[in-house]
C-alpha atoms as a PDB file:
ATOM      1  CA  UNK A   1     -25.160  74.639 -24.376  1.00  0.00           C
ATOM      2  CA  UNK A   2     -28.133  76.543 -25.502  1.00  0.00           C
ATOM      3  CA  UNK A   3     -28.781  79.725 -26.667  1.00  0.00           C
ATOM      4  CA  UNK A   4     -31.927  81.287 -26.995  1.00  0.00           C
ATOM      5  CA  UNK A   5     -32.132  85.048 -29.206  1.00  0.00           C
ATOM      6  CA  UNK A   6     -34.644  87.239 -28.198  1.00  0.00           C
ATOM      7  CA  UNK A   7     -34.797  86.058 -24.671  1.00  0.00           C
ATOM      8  CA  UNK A   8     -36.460  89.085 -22.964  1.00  0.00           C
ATOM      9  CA  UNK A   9     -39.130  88.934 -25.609  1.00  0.00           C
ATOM     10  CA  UNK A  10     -42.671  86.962 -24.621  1.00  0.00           C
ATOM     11  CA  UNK A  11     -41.593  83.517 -26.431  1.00  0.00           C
ATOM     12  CA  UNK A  12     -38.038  83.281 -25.358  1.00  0.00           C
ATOM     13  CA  UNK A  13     -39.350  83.893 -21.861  1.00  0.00           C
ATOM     14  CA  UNK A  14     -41.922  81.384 -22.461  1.00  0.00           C
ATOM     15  CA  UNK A  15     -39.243  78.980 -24.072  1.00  0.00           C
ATOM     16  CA  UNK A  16     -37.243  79.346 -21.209  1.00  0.00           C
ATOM     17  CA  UNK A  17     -39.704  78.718 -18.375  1.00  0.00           C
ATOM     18  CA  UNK A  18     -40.329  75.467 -20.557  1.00  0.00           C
ATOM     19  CA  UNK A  19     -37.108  74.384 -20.530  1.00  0.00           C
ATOM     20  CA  UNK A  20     -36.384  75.280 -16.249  1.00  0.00           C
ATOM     21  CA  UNK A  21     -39.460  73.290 -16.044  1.00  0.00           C
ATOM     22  CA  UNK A  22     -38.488  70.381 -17.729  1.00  0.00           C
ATOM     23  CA  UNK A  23     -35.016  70.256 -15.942  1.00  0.00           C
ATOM     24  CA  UNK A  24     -32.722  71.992 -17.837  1.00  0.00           C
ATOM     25  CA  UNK A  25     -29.848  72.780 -15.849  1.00  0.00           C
ATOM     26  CA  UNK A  26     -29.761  76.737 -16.071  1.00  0.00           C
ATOM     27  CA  UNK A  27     -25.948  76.921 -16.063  1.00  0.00           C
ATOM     28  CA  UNK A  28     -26.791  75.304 -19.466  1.00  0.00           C
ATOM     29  CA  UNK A  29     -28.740  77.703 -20.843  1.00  0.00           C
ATOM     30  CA  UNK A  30     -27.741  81.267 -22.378  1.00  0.00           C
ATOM     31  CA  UNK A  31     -30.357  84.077 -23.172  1.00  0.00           C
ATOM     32  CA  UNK A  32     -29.091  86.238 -25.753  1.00  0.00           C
ATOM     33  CA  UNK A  33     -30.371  90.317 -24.556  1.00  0.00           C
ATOM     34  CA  UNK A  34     -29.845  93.946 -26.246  1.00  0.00           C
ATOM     35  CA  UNK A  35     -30.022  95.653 -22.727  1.00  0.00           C
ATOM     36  CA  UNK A  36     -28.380  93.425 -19.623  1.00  0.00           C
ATOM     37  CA  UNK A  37     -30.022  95.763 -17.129  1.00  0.00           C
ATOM     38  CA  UNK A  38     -33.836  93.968 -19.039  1.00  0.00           C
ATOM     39  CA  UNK A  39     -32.473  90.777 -18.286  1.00  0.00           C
ATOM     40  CA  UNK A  40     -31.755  90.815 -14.303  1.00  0.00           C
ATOM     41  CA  UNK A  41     -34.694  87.757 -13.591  1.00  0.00           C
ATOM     42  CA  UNK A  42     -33.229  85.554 -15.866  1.00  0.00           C
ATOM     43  CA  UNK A  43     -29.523  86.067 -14.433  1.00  0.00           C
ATOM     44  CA  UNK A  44     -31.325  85.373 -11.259  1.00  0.00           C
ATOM     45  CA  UNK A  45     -32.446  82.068 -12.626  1.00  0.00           C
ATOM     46  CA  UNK A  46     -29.175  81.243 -12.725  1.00  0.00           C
ATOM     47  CA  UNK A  47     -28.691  81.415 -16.853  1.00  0.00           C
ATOM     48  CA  UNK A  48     -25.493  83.089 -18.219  1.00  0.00           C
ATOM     49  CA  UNK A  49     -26.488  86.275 -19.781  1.00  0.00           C
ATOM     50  CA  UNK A  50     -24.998  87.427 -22.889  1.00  0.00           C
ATOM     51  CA  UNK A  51     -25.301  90.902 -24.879  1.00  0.00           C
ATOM     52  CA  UNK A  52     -25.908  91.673 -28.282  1.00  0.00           C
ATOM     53  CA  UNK A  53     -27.775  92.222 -31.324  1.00  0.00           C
ATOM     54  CA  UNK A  54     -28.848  90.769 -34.711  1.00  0.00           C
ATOM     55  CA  UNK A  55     -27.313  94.557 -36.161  1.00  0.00           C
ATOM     56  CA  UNK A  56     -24.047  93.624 -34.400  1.00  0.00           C
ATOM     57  CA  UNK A  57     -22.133  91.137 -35.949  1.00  0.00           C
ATOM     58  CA  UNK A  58     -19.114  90.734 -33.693  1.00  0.00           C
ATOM     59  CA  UNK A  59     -21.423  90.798 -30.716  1.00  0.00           C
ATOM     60  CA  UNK A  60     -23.444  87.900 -32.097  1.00  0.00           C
ATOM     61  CA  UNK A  61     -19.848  85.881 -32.958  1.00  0.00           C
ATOM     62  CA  UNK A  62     -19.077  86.625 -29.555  1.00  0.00           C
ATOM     63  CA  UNK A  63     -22.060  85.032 -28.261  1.00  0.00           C
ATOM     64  CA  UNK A  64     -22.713  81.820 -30.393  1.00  0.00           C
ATOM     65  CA  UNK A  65     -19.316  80.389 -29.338  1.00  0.00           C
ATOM     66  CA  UNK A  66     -19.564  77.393 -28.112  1.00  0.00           C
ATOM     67  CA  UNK A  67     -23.254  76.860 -28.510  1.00  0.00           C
ATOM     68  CA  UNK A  68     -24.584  73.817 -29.709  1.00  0.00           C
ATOM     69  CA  UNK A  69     -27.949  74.767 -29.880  1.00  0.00           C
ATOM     70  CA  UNK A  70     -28.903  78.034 -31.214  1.00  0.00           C
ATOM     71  CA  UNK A  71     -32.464  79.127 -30.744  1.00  0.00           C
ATOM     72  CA  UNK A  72     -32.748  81.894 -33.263  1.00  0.00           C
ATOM     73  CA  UNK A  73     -35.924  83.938 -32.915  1.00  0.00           C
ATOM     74  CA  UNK A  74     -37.265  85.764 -35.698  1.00  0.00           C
ATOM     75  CA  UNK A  75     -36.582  90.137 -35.013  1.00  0.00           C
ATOM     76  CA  UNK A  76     -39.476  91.816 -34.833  1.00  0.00           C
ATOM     77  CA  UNK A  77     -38.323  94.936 -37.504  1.00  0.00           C
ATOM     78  CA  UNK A  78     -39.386  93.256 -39.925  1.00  0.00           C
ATOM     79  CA  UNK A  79     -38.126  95.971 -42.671  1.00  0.00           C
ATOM     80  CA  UNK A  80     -34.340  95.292 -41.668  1.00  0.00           C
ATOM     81  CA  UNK A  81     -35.040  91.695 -40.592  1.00  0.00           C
ATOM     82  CA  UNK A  82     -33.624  89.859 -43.903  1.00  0.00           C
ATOM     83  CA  UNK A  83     -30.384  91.743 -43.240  1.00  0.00           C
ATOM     84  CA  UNK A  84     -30.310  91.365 -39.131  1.00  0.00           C
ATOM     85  CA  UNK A  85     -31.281  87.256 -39.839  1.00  0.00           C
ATOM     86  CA  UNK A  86     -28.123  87.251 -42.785  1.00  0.00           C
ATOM     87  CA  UNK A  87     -25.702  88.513 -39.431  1.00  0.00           C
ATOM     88  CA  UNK A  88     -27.076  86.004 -37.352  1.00  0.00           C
ATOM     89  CA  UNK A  89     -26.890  82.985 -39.414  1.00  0.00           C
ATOM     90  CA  UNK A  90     -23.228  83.863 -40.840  1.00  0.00           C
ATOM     91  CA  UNK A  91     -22.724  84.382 -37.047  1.00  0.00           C
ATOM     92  CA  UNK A  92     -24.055  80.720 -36.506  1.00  0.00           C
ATOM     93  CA  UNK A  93     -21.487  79.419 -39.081  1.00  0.00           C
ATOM     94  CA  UNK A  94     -18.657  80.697 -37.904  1.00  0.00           C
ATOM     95  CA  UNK A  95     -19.109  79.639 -34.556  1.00  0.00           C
ATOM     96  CA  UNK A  96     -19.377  76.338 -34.891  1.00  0.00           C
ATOM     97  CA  UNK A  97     -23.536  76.597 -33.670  1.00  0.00           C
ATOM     98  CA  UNK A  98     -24.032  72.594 -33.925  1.00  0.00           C
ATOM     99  CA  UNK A  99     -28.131  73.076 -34.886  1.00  0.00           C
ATOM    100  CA  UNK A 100     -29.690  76.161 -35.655  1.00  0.00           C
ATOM    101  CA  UNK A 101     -33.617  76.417 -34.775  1.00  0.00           C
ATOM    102  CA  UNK A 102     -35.099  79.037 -36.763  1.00  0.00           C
ATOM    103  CA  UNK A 103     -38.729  80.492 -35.762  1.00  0.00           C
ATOM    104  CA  UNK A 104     -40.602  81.126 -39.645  1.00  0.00           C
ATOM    105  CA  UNK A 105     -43.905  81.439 -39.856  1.00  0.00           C
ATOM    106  CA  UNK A 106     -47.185  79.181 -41.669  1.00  0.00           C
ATOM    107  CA  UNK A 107     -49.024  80.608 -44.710  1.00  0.00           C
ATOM    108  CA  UNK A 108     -50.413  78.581 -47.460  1.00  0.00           C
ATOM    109  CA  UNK A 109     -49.580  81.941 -49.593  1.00  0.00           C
ATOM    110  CA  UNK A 110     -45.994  82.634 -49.494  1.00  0.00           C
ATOM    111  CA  UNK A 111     -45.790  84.608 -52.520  1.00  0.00           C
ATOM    112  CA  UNK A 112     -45.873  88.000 -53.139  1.00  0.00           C
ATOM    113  CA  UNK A 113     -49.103  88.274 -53.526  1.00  0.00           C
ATOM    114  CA  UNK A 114     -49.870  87.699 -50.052  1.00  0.00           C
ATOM    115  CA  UNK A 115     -51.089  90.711 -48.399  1.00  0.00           C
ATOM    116  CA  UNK A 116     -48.637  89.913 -45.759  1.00  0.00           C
ATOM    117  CA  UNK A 117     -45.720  89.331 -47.859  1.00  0.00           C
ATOM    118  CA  UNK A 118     -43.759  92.003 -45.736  1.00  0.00           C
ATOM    119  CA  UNK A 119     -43.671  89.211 -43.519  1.00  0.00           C
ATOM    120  CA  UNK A 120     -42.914  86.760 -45.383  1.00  0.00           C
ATOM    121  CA  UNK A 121     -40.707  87.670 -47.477  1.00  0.00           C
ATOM    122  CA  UNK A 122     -37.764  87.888 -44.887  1.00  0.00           C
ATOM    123  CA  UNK A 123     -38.641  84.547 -43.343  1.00  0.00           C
ATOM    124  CA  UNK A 124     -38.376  83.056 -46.958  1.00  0.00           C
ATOM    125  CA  UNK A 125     -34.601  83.955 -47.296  1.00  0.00           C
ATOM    126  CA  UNK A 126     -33.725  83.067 -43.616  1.00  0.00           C
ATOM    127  CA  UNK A 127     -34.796  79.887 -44.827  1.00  0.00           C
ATOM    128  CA  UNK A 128     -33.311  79.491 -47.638  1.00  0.00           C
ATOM    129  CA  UNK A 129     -30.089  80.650 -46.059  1.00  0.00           C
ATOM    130  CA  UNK A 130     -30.140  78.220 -43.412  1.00  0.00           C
ATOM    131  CA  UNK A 131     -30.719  75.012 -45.266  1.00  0.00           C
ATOM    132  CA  UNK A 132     -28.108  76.203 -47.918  1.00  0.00           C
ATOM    133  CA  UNK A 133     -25.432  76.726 -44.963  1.00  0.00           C
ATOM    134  CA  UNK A 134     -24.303  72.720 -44.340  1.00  0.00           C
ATOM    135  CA  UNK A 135     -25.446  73.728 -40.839  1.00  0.00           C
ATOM    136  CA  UNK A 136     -27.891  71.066 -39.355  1.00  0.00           C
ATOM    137  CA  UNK A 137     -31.233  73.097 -38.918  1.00  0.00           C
ATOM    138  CA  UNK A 138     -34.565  72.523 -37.666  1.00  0.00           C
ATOM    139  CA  UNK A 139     -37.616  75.235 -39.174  1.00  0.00           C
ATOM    140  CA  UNK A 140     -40.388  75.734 -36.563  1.00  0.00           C
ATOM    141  CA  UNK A 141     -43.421  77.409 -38.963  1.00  0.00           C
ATOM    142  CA  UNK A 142     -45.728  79.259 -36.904  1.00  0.00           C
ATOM    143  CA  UNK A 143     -49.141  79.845 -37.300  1.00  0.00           C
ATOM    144  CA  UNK A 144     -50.938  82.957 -36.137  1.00  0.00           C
ATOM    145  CA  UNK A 145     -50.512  83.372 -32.356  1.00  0.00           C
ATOM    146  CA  UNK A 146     -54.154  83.529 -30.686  1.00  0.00           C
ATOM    147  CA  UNK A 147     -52.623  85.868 -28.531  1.00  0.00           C
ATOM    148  CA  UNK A 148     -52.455  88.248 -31.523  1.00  0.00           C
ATOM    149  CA  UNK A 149     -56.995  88.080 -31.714  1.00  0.00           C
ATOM    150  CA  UNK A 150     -57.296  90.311 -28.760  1.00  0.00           C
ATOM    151  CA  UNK A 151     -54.684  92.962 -30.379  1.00  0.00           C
ATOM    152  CA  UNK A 152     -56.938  93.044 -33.747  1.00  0.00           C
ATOM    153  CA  UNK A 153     -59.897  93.122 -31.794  1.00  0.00           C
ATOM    154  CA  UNK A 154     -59.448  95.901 -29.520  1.00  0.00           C
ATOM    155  CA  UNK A 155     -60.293  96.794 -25.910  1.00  0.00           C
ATOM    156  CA  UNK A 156     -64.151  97.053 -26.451  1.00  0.00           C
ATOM    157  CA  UNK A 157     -65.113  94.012 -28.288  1.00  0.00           C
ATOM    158  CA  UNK A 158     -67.435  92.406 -25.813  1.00  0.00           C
ATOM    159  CA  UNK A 159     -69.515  96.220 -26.361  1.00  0.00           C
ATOM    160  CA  UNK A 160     -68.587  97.266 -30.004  1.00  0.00           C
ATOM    161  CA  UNK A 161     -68.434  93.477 -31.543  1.00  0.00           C
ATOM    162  CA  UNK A 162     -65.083  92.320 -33.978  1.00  0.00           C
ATOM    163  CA  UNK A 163     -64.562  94.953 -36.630  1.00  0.00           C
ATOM    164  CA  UNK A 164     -62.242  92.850 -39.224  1.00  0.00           C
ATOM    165  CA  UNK A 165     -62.300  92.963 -43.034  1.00  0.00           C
ATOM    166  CA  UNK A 166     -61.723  89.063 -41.942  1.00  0.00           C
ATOM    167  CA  UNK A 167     -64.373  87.515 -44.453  1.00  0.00           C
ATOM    168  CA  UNK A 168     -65.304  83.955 -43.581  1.00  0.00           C
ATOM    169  CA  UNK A 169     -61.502  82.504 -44.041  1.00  0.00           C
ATOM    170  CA  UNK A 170     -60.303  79.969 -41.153  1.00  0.00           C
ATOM    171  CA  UNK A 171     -57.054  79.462 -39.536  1.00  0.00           C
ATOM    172  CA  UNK A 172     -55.679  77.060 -37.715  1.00  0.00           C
ATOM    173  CA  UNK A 173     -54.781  79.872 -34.935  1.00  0.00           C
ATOM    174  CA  UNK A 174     -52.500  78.525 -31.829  1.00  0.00           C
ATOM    175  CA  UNK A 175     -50.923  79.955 -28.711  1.00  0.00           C
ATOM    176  CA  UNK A 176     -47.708  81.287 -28.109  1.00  0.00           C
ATOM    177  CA  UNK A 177     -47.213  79.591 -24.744  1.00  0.00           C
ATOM    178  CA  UNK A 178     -48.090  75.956 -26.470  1.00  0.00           C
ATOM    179  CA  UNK A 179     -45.306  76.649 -29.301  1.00  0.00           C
ATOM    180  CA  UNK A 180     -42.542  77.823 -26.561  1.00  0.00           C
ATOM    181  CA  UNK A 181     -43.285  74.580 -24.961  1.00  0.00           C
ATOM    182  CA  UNK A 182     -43.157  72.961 -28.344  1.00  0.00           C
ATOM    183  CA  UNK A 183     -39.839  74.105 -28.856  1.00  0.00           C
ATOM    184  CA  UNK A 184     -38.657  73.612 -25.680  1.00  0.00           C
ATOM    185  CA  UNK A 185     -38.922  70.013 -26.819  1.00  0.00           C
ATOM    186  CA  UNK A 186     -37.388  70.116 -29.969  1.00  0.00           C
ATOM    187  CA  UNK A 187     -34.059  71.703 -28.012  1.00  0.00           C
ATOM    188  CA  UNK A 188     -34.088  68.525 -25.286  1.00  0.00           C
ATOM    189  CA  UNK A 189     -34.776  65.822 -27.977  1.00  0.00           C
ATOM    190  CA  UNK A 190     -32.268  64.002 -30.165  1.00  0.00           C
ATOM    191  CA  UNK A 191     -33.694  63.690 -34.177  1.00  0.00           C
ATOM    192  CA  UNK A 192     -34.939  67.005 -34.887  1.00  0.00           C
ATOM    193  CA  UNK A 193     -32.358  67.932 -37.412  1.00  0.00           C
ATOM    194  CA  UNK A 194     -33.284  68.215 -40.842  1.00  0.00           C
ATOM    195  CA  UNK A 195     -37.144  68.850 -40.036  1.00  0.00           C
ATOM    196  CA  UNK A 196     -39.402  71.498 -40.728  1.00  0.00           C
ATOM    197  CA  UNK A 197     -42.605  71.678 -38.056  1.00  0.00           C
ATOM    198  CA  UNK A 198     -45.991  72.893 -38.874  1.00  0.00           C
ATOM    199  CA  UNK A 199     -46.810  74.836 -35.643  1.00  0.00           C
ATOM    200  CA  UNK A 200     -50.806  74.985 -36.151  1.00  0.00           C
ATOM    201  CA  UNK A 201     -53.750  74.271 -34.081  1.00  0.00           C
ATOM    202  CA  UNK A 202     -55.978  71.284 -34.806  1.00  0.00           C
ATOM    203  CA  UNK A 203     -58.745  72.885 -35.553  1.00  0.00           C
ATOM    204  CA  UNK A 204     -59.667  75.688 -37.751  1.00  0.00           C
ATOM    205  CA  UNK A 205     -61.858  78.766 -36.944  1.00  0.00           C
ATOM    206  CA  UNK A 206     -63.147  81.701 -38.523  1.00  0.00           C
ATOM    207  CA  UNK A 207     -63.313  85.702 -36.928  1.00  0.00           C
ATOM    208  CA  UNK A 208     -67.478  84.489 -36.952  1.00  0.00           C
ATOM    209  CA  UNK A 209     -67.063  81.508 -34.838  1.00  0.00           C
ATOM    210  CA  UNK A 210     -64.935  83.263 -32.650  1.00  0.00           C
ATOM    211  CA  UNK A 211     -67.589  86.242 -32.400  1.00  0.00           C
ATOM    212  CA  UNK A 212     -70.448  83.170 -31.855  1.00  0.00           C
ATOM    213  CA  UNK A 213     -67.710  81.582 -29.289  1.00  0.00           C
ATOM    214  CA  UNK A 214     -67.325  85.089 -27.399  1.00  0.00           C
ATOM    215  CA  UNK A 215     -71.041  85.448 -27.281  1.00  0.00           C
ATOM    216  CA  UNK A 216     -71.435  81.954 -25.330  1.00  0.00           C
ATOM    217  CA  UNK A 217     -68.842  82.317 -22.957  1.00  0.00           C
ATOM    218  CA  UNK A 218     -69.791  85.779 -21.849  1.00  0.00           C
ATOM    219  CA  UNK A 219     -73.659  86.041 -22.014  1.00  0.00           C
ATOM    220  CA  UNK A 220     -73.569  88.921 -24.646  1.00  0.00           C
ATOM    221  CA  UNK A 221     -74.105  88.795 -27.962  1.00  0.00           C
ATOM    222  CA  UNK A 222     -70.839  89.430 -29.815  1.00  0.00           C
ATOM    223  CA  UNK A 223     -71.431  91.148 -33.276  1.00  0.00           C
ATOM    224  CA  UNK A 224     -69.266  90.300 -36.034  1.00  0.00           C
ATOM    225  CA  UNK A 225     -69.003  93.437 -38.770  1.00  0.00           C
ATOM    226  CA  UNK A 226     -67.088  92.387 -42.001  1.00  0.00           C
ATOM    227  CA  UNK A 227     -66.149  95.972 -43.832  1.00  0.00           C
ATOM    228  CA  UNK A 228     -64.485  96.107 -47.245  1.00  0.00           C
ATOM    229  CA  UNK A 229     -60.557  96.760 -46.322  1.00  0.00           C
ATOM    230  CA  UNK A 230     -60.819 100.486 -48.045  1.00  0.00           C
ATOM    231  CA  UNK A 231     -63.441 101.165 -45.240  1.00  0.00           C
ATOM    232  CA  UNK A 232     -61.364  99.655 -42.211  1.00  0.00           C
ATOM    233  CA  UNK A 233     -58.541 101.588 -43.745  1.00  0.00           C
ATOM    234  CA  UNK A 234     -60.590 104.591 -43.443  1.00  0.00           C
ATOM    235  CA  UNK A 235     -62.119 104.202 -40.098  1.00  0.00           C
ATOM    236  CA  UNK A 236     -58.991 103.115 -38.370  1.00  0.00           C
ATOM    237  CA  UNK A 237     -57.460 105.936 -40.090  1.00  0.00           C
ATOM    238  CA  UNK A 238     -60.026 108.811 -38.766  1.00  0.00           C
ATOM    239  CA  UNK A 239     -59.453 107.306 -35.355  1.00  0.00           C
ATOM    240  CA  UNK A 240     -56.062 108.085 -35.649  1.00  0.00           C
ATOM    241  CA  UNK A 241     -54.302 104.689 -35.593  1.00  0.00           C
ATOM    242  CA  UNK A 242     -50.628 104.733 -37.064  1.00  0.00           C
ATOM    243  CA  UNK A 243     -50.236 104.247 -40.910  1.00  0.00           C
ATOM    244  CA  UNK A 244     -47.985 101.104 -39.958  1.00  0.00           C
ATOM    245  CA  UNK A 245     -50.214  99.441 -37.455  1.00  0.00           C
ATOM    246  CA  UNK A 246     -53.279 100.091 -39.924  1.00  0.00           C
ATOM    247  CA  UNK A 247     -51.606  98.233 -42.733  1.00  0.00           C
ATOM    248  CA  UNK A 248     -50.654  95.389 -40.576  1.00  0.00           C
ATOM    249  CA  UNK A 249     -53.749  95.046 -39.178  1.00  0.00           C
ATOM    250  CA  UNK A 250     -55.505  95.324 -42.840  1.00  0.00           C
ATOM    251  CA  UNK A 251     -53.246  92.684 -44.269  1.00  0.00           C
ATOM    252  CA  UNK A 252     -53.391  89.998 -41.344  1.00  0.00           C
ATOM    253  CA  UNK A 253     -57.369  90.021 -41.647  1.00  0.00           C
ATOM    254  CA  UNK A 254     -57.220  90.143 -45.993  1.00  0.00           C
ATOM    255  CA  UNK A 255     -54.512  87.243 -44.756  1.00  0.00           C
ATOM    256  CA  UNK A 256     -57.293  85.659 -42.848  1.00  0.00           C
ATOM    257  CA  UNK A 257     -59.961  85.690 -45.536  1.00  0.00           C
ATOM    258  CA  UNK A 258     -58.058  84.332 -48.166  1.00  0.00           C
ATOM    259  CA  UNK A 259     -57.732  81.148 -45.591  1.00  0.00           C
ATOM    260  CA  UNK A 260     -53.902  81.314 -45.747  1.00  0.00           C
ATOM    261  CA  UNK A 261     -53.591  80.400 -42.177  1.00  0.00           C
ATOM    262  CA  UNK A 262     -56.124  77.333 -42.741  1.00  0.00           C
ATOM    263  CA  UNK A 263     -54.443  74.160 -42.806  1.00  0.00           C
ATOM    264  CA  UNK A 264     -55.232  70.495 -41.197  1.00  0.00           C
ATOM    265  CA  UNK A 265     -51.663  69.532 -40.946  1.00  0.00           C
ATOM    266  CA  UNK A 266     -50.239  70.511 -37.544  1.00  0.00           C
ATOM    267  CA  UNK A 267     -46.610  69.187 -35.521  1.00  0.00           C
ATOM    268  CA  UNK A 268     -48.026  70.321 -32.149  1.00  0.00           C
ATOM    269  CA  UNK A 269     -49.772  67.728 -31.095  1.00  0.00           C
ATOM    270  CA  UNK A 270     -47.452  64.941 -31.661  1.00  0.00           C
ATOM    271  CA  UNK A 271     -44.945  67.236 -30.009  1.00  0.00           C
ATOM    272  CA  UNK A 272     -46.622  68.646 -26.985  1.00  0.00           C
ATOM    273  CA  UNK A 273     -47.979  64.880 -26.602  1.00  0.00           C
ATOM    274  CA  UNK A 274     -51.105  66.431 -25.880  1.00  0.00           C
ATOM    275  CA  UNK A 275     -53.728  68.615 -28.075  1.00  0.00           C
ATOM    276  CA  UNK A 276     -52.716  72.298 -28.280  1.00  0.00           C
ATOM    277  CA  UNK A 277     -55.101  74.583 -26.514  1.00  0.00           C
ATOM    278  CA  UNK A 278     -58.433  75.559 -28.491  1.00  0.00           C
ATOM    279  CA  UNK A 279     -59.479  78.792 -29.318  1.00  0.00           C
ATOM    280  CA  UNK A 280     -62.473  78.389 -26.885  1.00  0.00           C
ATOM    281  CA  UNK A 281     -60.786  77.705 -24.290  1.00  0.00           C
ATOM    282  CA  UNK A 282     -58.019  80.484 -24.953  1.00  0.00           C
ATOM    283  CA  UNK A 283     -60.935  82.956 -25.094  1.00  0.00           C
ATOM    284  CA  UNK A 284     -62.411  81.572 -22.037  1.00  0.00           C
ATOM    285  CA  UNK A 285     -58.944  82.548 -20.451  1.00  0.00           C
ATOM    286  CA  UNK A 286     -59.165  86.172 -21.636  1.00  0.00           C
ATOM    287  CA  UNK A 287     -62.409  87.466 -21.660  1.00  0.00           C
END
């Protein structure tokens, strides 16, 4: 039996759809959901639905019985998410979960001087919590999702250009869709336990290749401006985007320039058994 955590959310959907597709029977797969009523297409598919949250402990108990595999997603509130990922994995334990999947994240700067250690940090001590549980794991370390590029850049990019105190750091940006199917893999193969997977592209690419890359495929030409973070702060600020999204965004792109999603090691390749998709062609897709 599998579970999956998170399953309404965009990559437990994805995972999902991976797994159907590869023929996974659905009676053998369980979607973990906070609202039932949100999760009436996958009961249609045939999966066993099961409610709960990573703030309820006796809900998640409830759930992970009899699960061998647990995909555990990482929560999205990330300022309770150390305490919601501590339920789940104690959950995990007592259950008997057989292998716990765990979905971190890639930086080359874990520290706290990362500009996006309010992400990391909580992934750090899920980590550590899992390998120190006796409880045969597997890490999945995700890159940046090139989904996420659009998001940063905003609605009017092809007219405005990329606004990004970005620098000329790289990363090694991949898409959501080729992890789920990733992962789908590393639930219906034996000799994953134990592992830790670098879930990065192939290739790395900087916020001005992707502005020269946008300006190819659509015929216009893409400016790139590179503010100091004070002024992005400043002009997001006067345009009345939230405190919260502002620092996100502003960390992510100091993220970017310090190359801390840069790397030439990558997992997906050897497990997708094909190359991930590129950035050019994921742009191609949406724009």
């Amino acid at each position: 039996m599998i579970l999956i955590t998170g399953a309404t959310g965009q990559l437990g959907q994805l995972t999902i759809e991976n797994l159907l597709r590869k023929g996974v029977n659905p009676n053998e797969i369980t979607a973990l959901v906070r609202d039932k009523s949100k999760a009436e297409d996958l009961k249609s598919k045939g999966l066993k639905i099961k409610e709960g949250n990573y703030g309820d402990y006796e809900s998640l108990k409830s759930a992970f019985q009899g699960v061998e595999k647990l995909l555990l997603i990482s929560s999205s509130d990330t300022v309770n998410r150390s305490k919601q990922h501590e339920n789940a994995v104690s959950a995990a334990i007592e259950s008997g979960v057989k292998q716990l999947l765990y979905t971190s994240f890639f930086s080359n700067n874990p520290t706290d001087s990362s500009p996006i250690s309010f992400v990391s940090e909580s992934h750090l001590h899920t980590v550590k919590l899992i390998k120190e549980s006796g409880t045969p794991y597997t890490i999945l370390e995700n890159n940046l999702y090139l989904e996420m590029l659009p998001i940063f850049f905003g609605e009017k990019v092809l007219e405005n250009g990329i606004y990004l105190p970005a620098g000329e750091g790289k990363g090694a940006f991949a898409s959501r869709a080729d992890m789920a199917e990733a992962i789908g893999n590393v639930l219906i193969e034996a000799g994953h336990e134990g592992k830790s997977y670098n879930f990065s592209n192939v290739e790395n690419v900087s916020i001005s290749d992707i502005a020269d890359i946008l300006s190819k495929i659509t015929n216009k030409t893409v400016a790139y401006i590179n503010p100091s973070k004070s002024e992005y702060e400043s002009t997001l600020e006067n345009a009345g985007v939230p405190s919260e999204y502002i620092g996100m965004f502003a960390g992510f792109s100091e993220a970017i320039s310090n190359g801390e999603f840069e790397t030439n090691k990558s997992d997906l390749e050897k497990l997708l058994k094909r190359k991930p998709l590129s950035a050019e062609v994921y742009l191609k897709k949406v724009y």
